[in-house]
Protein backbone atom coordinates (compact mmCIF):
# COMPACT_ATOMS: atom_id res chain seq x y z
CA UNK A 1 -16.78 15.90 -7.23
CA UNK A 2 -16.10 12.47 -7.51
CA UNK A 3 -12.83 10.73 -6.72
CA UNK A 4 -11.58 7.08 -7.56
CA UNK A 5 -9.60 5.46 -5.05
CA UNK A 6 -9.23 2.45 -6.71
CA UNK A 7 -6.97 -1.00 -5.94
CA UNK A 8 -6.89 -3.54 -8.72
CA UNK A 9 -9.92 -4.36 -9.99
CA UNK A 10 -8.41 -7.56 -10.73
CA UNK A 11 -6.87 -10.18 -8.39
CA UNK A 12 -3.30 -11.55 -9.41
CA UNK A 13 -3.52 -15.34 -7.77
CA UNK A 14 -6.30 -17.13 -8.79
CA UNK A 15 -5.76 -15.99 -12.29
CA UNK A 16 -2.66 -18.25 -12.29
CA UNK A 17 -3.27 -20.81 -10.33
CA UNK A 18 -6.38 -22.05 -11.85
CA UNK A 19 -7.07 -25.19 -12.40
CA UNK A 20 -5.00 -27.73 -11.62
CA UNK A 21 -6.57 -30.55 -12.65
CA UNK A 22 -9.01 -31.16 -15.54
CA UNK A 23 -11.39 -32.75 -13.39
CA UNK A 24 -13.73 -29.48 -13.07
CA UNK A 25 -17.69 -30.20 -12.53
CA UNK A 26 -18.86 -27.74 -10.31
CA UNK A 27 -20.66 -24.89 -13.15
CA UNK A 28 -23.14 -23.77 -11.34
CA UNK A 29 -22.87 -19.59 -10.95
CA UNK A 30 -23.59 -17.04 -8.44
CA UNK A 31 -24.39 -13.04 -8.83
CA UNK A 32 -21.76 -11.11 -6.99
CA UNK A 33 -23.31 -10.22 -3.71
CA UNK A 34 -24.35 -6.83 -1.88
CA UNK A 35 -23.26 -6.23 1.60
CA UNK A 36 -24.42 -4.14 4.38
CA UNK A 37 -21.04 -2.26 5.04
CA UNK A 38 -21.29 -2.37 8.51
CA UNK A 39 -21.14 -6.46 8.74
CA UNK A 40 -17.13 -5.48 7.32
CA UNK A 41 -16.33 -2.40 8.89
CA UNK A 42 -15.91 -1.33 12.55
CA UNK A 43 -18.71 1.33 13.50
CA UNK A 44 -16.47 4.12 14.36
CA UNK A 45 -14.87 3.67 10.95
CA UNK A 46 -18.55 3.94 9.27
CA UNK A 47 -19.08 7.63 10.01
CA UNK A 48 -17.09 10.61 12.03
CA UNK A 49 -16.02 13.93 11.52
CA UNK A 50 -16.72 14.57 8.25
CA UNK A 51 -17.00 11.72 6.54
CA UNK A 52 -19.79 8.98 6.27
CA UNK A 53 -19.53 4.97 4.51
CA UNK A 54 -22.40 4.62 2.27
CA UNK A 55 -24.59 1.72 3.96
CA UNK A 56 -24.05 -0.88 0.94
CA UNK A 57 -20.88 -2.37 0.05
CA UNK A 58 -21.11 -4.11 -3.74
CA UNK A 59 -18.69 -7.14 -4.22
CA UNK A 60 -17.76 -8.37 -7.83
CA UNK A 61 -16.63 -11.63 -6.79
CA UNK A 62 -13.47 -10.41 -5.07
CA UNK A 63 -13.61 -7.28 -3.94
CA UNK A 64 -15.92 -5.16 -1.66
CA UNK A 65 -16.39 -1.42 -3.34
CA UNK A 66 -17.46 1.19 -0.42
CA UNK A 67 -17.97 4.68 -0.95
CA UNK A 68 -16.95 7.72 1.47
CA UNK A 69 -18.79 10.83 1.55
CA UNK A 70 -17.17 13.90 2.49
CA UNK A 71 -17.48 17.91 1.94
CA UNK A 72 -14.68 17.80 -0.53
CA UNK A 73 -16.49 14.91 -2.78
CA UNK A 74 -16.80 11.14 -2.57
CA UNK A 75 -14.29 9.08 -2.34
CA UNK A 76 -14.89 5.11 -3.94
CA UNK A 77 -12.91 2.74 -2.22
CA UNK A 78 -12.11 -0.69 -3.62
CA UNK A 79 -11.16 -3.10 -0.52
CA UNK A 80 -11.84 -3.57 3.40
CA UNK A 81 -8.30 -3.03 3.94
CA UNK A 82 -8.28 0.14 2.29
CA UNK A 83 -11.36 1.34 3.00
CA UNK A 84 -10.34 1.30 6.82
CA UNK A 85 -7.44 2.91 6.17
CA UNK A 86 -9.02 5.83 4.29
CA UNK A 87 -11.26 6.05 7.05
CA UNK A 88 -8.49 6.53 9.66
CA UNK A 89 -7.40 9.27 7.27
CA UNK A 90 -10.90 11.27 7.42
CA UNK A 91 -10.28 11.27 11.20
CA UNK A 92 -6.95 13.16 10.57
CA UNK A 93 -8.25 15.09 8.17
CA UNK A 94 -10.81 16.74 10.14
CA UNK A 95 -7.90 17.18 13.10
CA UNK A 96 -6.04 19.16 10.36
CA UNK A 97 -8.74 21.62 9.78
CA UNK A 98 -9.43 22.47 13.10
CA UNK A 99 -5.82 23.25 12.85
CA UNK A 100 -6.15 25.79 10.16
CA UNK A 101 -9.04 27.08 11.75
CA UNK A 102 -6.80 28.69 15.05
CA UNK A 103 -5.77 32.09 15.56
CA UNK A 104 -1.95 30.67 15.61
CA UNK A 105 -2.30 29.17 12.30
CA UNK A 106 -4.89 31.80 10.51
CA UNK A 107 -1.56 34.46 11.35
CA UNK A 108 0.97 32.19 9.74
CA UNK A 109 -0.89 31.85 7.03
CA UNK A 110 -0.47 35.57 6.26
CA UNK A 111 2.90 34.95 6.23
CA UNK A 112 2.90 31.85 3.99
CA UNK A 113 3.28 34.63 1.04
CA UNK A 114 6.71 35.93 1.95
CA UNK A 115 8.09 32.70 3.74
CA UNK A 116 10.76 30.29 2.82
CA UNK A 117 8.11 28.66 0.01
CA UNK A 118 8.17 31.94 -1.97
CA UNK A 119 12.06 32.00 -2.06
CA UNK A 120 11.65 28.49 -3.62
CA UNK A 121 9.91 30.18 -6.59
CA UNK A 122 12.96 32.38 -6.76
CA UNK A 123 15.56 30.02 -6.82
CA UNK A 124 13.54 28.34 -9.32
CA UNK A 125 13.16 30.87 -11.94
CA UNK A 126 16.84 32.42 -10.58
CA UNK A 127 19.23 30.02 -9.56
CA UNK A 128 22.13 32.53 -10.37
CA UNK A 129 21.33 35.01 -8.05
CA UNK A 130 19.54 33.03 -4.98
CA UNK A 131 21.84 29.95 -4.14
CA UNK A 132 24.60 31.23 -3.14
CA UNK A 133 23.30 31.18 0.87
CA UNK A 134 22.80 27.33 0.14
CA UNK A 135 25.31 26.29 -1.98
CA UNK A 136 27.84 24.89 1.35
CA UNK A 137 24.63 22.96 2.53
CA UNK A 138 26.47 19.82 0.99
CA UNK A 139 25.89 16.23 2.51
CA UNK A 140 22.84 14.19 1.92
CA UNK A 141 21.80 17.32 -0.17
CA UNK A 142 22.88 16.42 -3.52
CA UNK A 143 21.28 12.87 -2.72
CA UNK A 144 17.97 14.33 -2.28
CA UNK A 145 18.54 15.91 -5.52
CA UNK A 146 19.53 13.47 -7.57
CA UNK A 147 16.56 11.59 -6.40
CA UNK A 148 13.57 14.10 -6.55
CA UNK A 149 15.24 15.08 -10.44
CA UNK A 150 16.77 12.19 -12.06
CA UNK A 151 15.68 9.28 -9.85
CA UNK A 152 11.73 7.67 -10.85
CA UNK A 153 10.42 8.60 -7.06
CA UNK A 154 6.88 7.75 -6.68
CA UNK A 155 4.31 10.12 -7.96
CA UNK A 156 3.54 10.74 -3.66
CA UNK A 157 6.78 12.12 -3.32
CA UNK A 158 8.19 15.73 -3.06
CA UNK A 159 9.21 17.62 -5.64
CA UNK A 160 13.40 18.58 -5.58
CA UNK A 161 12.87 22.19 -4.62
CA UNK A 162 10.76 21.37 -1.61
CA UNK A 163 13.32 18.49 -0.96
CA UNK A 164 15.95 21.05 -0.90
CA UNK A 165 14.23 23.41 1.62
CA UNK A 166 13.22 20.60 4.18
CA UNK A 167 9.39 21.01 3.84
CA UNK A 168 9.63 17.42 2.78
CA UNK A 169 10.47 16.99 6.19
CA UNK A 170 8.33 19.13 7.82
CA UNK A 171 5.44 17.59 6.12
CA UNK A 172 6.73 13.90 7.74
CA UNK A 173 6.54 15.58 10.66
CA UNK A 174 3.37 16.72 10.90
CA UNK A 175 2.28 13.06 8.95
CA UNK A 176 3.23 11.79 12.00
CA UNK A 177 1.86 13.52 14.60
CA UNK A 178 -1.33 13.55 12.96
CA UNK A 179 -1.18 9.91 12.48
CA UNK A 180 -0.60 9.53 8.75
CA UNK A 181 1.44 8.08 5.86
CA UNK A 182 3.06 11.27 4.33
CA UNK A 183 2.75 9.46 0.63
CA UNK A 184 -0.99 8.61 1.56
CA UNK A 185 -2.38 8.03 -2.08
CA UNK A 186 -6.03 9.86 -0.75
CA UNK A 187 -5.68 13.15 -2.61
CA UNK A 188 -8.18 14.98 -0.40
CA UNK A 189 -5.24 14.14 2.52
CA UNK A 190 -3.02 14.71 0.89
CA UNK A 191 -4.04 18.69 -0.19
CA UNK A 192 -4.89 19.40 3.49
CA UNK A 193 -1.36 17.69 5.06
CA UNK A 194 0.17 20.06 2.11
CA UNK A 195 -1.60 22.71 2.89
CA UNK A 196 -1.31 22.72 6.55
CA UNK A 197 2.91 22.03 6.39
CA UNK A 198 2.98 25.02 3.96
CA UNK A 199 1.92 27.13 6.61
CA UNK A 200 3.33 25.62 9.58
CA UNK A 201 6.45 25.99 7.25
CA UNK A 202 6.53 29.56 6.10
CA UNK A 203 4.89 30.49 9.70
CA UNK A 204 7.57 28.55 11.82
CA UNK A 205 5.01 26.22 13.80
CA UNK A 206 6.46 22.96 14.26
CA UNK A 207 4.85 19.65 13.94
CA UNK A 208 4.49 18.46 17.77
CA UNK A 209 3.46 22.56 18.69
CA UNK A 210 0.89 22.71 15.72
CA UNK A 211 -0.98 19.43 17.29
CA UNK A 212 -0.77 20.86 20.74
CA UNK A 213 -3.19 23.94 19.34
CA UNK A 214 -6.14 21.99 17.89
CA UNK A 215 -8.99 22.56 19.97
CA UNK A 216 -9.96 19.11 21.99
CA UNK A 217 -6.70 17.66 21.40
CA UNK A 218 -6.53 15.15 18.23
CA UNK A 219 -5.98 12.28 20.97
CA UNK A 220 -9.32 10.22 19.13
CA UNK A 221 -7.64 11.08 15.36
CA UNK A 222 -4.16 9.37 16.43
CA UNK A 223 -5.80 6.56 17.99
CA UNK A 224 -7.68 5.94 14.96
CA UNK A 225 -5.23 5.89 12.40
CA UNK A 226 -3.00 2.57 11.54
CA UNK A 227 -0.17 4.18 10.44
CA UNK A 228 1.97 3.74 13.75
CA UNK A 229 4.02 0.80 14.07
CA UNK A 230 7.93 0.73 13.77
CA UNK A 231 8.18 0.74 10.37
CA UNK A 232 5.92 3.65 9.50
CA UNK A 233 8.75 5.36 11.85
CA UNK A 234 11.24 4.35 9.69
CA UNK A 235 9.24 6.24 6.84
CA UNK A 236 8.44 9.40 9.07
CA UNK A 237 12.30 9.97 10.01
CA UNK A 238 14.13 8.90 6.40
CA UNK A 239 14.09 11.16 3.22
CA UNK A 240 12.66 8.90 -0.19
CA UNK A 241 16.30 8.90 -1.44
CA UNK A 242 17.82 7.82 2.06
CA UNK A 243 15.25 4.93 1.92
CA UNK A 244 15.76 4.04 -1.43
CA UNK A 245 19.14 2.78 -0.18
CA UNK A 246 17.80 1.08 2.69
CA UNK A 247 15.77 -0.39 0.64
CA UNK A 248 18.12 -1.46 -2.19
CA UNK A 249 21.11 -2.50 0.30
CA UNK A 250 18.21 -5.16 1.70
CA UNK A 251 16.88 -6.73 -1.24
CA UNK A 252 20.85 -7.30 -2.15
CA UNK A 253 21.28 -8.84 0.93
CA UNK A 254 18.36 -11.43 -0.13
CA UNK A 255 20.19 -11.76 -3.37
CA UNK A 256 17.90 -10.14 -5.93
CA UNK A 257 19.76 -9.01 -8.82
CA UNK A 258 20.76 -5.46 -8.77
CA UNK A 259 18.23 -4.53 -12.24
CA UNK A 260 15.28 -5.83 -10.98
CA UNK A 261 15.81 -3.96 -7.92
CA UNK A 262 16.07 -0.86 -9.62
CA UNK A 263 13.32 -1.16 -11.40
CA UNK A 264 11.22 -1.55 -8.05
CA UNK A 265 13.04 1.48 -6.01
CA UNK A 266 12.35 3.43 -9.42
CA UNK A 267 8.32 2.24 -10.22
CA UNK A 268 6.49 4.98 -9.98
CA UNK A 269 3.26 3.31 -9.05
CA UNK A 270 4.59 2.63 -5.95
CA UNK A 271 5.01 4.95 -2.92
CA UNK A 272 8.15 5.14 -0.63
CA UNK A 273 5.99 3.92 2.03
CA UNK A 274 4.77 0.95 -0.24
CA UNK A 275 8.14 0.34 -1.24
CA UNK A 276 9.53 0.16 2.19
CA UNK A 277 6.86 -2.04 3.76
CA UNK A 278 7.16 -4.61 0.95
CA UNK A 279 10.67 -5.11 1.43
CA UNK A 280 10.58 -5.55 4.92
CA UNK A 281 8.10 -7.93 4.66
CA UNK A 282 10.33 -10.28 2.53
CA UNK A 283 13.01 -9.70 4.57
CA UNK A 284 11.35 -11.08 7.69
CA UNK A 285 11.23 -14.46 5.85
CA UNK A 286 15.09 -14.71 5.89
CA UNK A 287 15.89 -18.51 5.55
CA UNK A 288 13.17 -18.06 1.86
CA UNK A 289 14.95 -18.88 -0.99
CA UNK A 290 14.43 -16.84 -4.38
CA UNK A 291 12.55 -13.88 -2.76
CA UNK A 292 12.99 -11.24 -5.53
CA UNK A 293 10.58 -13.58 -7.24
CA UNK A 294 7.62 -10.97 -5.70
CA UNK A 295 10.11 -8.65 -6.74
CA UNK A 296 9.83 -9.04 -10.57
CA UNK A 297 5.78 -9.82 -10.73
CA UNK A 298 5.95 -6.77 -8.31
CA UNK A 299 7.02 -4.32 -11.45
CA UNK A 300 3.65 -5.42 -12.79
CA UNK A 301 1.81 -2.96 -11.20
CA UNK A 302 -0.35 -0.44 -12.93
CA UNK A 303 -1.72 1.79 -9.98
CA UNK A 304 -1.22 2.63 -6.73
CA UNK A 305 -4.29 0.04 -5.82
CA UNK A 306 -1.89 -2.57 -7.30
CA UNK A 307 0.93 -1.26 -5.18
CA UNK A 308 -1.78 -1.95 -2.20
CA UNK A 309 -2.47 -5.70 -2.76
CA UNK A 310 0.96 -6.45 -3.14
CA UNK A 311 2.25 -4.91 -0.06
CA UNK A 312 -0.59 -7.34 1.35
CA UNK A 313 0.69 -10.42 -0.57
CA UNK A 314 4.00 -9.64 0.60
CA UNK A 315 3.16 -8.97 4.09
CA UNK A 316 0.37 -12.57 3.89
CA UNK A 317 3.28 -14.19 2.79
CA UNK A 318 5.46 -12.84 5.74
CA UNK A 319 2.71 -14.14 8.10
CA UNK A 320 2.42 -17.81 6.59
CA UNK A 321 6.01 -18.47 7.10
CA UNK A 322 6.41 -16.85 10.85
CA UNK A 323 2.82 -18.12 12.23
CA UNK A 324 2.05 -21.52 10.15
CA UNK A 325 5.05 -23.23 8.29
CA UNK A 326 8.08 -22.20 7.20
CA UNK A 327 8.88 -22.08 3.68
CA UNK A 328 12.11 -23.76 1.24
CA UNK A 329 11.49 -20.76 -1.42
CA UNK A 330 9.47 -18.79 -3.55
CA UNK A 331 8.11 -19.89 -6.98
CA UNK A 332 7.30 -17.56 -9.72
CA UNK A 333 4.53 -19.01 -12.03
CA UNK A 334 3.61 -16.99 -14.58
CA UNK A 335 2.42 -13.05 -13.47
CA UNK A 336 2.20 -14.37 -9.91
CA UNK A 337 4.33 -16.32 -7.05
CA UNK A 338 3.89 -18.55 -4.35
CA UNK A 339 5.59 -20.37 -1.69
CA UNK A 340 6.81 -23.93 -1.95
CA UNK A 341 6.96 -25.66 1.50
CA UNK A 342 9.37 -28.40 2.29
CA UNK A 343 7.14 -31.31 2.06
CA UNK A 344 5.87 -29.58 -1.71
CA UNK A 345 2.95 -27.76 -0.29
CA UNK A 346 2.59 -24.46 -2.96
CA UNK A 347 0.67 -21.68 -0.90
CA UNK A 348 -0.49 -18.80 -2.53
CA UNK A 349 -2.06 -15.79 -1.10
CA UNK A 350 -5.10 -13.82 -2.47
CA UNK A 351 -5.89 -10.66 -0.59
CA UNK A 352 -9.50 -10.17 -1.40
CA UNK A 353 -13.00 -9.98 0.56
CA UNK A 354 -15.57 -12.23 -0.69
CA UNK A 355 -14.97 -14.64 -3.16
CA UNK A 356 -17.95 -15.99 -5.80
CA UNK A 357 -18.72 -18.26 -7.94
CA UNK A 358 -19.36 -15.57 -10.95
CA UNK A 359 -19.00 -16.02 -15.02
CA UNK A 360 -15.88 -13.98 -14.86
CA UNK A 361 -14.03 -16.16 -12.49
CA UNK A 362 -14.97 -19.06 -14.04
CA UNK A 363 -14.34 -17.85 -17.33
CA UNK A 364 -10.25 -17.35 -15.95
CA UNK A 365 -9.96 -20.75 -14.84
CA UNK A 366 -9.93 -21.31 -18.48
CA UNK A 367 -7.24 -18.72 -19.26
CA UNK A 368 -4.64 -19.93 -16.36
CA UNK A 369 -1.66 -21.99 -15.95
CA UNK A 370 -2.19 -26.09 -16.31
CA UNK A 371 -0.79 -28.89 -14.25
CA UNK A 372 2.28 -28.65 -16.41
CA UNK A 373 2.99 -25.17 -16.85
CA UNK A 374 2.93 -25.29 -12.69
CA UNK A 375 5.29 -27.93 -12.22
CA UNK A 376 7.52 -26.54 -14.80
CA UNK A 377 7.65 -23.54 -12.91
CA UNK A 378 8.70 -25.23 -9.90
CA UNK A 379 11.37 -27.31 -11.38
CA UNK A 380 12.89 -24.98 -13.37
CA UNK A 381 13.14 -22.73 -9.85
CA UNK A 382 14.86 -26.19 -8.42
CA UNK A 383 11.69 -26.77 -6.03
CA UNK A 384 10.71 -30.33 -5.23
CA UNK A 385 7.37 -32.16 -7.11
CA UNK A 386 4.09 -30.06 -5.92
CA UNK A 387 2.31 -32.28 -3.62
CA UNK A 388 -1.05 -29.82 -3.65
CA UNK A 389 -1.89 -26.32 -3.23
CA UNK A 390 -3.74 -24.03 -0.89
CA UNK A 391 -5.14 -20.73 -1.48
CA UNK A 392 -5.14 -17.88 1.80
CA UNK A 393 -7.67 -15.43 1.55
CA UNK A 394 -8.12 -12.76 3.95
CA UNK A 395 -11.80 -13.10 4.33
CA UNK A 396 -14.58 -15.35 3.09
CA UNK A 397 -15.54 -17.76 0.51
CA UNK A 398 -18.75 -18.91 -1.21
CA UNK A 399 -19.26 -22.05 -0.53
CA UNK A 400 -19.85 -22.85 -4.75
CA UNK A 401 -16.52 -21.16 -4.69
CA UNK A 402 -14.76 -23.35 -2.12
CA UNK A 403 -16.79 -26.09 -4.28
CA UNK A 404 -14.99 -25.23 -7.70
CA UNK A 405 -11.90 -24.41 -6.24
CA UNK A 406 -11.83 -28.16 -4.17
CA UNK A 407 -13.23 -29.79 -7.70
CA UNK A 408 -9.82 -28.29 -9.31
CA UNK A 409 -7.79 -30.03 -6.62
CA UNK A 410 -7.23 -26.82 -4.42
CA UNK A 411 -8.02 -26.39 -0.50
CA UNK A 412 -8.72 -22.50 0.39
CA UNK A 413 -8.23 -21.39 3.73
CA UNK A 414 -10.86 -18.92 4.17
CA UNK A 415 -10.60 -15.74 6.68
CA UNK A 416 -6.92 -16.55 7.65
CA UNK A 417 -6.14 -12.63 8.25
CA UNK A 418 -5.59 -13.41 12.05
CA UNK A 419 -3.57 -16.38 11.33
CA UNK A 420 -1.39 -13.93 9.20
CA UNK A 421 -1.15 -11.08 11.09
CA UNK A 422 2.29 -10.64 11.92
């Protein structure tokens, strides 16, 4: 079996922002390269329990593609970013099946059968006759509800009758103390962390007593995985519907318009967890003028990879404005936004690997915004005159590409993740 874990395949800055002047002489091109993987990824992230990173790493010019191999199939992995976080994941995911391998857990899942999950089914199929024991369990109930049945939700999120019954939040639980985002978009995770809550449901074994029973401890899984800062605990402990008005009480706060917000908290390419981070990102940068400009190119997303490089845009953006220079406001221009500085610097931020020189980059420089469309952009936002512009990336560029780029009147700051990093 073969699984595609795939972000963009297509880069949302440089496709705008290219060129800005006319003066272009640099033609020369260069094949996308092939890495080793292990110059870009950590060695205890190339291979563990289960799971192994193919030794080459393609790159088409902005992106690294890794593969995982696992028993359950390969996974193909488009980005260093999220190929490290899949490969916290596999160490989790191993942790979880030594889970389902103990006596404790092997007896619950006998039980799974009869348990709360099979009353589900009946309330499904006979509402009448089964809801009567629930029926006073008002409160945040009917919000869940309306969420899981009429709200978008993400396509990571639980379905209404598992809301109802709390597995939902019996399956954070368990996301967290194995480490893990509960609306992880790796399906192979995501089957096992269902799997293992269904029986730790129906069999009555908590989250914090099922990780005490996996033999070894899971000590070297939790310290592996990424997903353990503050705001992932904001995920773990709030239902999708309860942050969905987190969510949507913040972005009114920054003054985006009450539509567009909706249709963000309703996109269904992006996960609560997506979602959340992306709006606390922009929040950070509270003096920012017109931040539901990320907002609206935001709804552009077609996949959950495209949910994935914005949440990095967002959060590169965040970064730039706490660690380098604060910024007067955001500017949209065209599919894609930017910050305008003070003194007319526009910064934009391009979350890729390796960028080269290749045909198909050149050939979008001659597909993009000109000179005039960008300053029209920024006046009609009520930014100043653009005084030049600088492109972030996370990680390196070709030389021929910081040539082009510099012959279109750009600077790129290449491998400015640390810089960033919030």
């Amino acid at each position: 079996m073969r699984i595609r874990l795939s972000m963009a395949r297509r880069v949302f800055c440089l496709a705008v922002f290219l060129p800005w002047t006319g003066a272009a002489t640099a033609q020369d091109f260069e094949a996308p390269p092939v890495f080793e993987a292990s110059d870009w990824v950590p060695a205890d992230l190339m291979s563990g329990p289960g799971f192994e990173v193919a030794p080459q790493a393609p790159n088409d010019g902005w992106l690294n593609r890794y593969t995982i191999t696992t028993p359950d199939g390969s996974l193909e992995v488009d980005g260093t970013e999220m190929l490290e976080l899949r490969a916290h994941e596999m160490y989790a995911l191993h942790a979880l099946k030594q889970l389902e391998g103990t006596d404790e857990f092997l007896e619950a899942a006998e039980s799974a059968a009869t348990g709360p999950l099979d009353f589900a089914k009946n309330m499904v199929l006979s509402p009448v006759d089964t809801t009567g024991a629930v029926a006073s369990g008002v409160g945040s109930f009917f919000e869940n509800i309306g969420h899981s049945m009429f709200g978008g939700g993400s396509e990571d999120e639980e379905s209404v009758v598992k809301s109802i019954l709390g597995f939902d939040e019996i399956k954070r639980g368990y996301a967290k103390e194995f480490g893990v985002d509960p609306y992880a978009t790796n399906p192979i995770l995501q089957d096992e962390l269902n799997s293992v809550s269904r029986t730790g449901f129906a069999g009555g074994i908590g989250p914090r007593a099922a990780f005490s029973l996996v033999p070894g401890g899971v000590g070297v899984a939790v310290q592996a995985t990424s997903f353990s800062d503050s705001m992932s605990e904001l995920v773990y402990t709030n239902t999708p519907a309860a942050l969905k008005d987190l969510n949507r009480d913040k972005l009114a706060a920054m003054g985006v318009d009450s539509e567009t917000a909706g249709l963000f908290l309703e996109h269904p390419k992006y996960s609560p967890t997506r979602k959340t981070f992306i709006v606390d990102a922009l929040e950070q940068m509270s003096d920012v003028e017109n931040r539901g400009a990320l907002i609206e190119v935001a709804l552009l997303a077609e996949s959950a990879g495209d949910a994935f490089l914005w949440q990095q845009k967002a959060e590169m953006f965040a970064g730039y404005h706490a660690n380098v220079a604060p910024s007067g406001r955001m500017i949209r221009v065209a599919t894609d936004v930017a910050l305008l500085t003070p003194d007319g610097l526009l910064v934009a931020m391009v979350p890729t690997d390796h960028v080269a020189w290749t045909e198909r980059n050149e050939a979008l420089t001659t597909r993009t915004a000109s000179e005039q469309v960008i300053a029209d952009a920024v006046a009609a936002s009520g930014g100043a005159e653009v005084s030049g512009i600088e492109l972030w990336f996370l990680s390196s560029v070709s030389p021929l590409a910081e040539e082009n780029l510099k012959s279109r009147g750009m600077v790129s700051v290449a491998d400015a993740k640390d810089r960033l990093s919030m």
